[in-house]
Protein backbone atom coordinates (compact mmCIF):
# COMPACT_ATOMS: atom_id res chain seq x y z
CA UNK A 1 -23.19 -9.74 -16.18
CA UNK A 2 -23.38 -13.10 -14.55
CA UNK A 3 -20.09 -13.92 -12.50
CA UNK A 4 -19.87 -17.90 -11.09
CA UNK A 5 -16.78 -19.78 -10.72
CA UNK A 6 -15.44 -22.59 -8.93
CA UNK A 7 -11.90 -21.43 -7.93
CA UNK A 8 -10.73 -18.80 -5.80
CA UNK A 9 -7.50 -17.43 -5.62
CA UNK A 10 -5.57 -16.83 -2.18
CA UNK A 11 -3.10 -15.55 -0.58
CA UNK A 12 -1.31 -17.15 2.20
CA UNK A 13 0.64 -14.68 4.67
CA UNK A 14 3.94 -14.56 5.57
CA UNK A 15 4.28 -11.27 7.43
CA UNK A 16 0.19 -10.72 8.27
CA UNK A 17 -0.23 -7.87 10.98
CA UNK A 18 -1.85 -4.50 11.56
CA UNK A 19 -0.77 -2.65 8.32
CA UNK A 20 0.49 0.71 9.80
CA UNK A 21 -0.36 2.74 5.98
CA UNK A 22 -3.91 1.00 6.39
CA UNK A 23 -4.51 1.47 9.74
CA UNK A 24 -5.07 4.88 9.67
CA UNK A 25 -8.65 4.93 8.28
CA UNK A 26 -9.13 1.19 8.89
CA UNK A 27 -10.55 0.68 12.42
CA UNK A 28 -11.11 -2.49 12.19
CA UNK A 29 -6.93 -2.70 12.55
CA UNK A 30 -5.55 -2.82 15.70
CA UNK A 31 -2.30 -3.95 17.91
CA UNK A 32 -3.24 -6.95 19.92
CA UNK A 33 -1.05 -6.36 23.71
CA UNK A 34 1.13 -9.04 24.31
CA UNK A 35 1.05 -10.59 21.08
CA UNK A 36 4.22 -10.12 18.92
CA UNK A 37 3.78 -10.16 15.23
CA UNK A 38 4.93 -13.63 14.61
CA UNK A 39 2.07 -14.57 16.95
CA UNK A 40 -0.14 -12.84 14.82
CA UNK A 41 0.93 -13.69 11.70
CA UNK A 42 1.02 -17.70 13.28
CA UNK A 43 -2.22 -17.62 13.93
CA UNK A 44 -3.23 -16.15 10.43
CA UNK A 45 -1.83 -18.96 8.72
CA UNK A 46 -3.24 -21.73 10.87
CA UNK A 47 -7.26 -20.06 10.06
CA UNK A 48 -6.25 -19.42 6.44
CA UNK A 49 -4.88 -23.27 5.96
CA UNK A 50 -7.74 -24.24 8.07
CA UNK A 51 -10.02 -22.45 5.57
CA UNK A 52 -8.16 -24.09 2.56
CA UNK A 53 -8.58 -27.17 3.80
CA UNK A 54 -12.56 -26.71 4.62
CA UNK A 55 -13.47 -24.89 0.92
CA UNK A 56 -11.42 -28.11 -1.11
CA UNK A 57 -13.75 -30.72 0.82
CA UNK A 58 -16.34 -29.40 -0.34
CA UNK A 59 -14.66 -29.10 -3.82
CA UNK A 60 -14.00 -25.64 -4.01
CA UNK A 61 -10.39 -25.70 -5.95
CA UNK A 62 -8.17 -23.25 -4.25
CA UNK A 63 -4.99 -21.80 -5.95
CA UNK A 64 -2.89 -20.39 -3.17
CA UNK A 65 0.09 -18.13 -3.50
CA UNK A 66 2.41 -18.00 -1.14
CA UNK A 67 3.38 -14.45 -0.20
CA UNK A 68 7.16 -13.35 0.41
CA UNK A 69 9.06 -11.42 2.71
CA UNK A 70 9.67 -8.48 0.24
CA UNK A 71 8.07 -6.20 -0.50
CA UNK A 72 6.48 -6.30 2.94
CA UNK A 73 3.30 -6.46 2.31
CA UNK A 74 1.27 -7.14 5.67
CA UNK A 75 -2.30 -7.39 4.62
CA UNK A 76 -1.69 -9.17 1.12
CA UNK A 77 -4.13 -11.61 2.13
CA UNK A 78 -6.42 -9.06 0.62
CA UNK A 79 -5.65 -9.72 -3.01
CA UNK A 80 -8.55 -7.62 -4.56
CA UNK A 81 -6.27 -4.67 -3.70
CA UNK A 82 -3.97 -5.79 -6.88
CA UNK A 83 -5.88 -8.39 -8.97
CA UNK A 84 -9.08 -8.27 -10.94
CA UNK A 85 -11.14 -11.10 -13.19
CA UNK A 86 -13.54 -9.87 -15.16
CA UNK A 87 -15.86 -10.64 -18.30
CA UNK A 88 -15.58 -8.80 -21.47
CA UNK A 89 -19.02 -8.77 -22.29
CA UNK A 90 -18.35 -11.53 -25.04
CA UNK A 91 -18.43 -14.56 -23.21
CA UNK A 92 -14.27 -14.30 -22.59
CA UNK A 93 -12.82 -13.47 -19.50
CA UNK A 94 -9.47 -10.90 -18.67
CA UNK A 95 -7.36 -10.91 -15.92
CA UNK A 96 -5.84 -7.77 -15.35
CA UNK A 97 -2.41 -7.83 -12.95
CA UNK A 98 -1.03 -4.87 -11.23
CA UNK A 99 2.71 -4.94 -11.69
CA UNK A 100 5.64 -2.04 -11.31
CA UNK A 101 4.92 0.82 -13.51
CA UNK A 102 3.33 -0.84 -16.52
CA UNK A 103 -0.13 -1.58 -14.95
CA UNK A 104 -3.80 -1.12 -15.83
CA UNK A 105 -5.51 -0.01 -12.77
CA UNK A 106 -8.50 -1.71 -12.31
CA UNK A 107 -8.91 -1.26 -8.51
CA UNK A 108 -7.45 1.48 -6.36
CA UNK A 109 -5.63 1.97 -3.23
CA UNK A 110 -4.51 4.44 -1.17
CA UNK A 111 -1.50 3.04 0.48
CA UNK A 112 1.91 2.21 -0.60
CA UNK A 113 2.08 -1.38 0.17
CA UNK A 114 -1.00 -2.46 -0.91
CA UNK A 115 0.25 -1.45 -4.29
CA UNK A 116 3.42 -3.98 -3.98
């Protein structure tokens, strides 16, 4: 299976922080002293619009989505927690979405909110 593309889907955050369901087998999570949330989630958007910016000069084309306040969801940045692409074998592609209760699960999780 040969996967090549020229777009990438993102994420932008709203509400990016340590992820307290995450955190507990993710070291790589921590909470940063003297930096409130906001902070952190400031400074998340200013690298990922940075980022943007840098992969469409170089003609990468970049769908963003712009995350919401509810369901909090702080690490939604991640979207291969909730969204697959693959090919069928048959030269088509599928897209498979995980939504509510009717869902195909294509990758798993073992938190809550990444689920949202």
């Amino acid at each position: 299976m040969n996967q090549t593309t020229n777009s990438i889907l993102m994420i932008r955050p709203v509400a990016f922080r340590m992820n307290e369901q995450t955190a507990v087998n993710n070291y790589y999570q921590k909470v940063l002293e003297n930096t409130t949330p906001s902070t952190v989630n400031a400074k998340a958007q200013n690298e990922f619009d940075a980022f943007v910016e840098k992969l469409r000069k170089v003609g990468v084309n970049v769908i963003v989505v712009e995350d919401t306040l509810d369901p909090d969801t702080p690490d939604s940045i991640f979207p291969n927690n909730w969204i697959s692409f693959h090919e069928n074998g048959d030269g088509t592609a599928k897209t498979e979405i995980i939504a509510g209760d009717s869902l195909t699960l294509i990758n798993t999780t073992k938190t809550t909110n990444a689920m949202q």
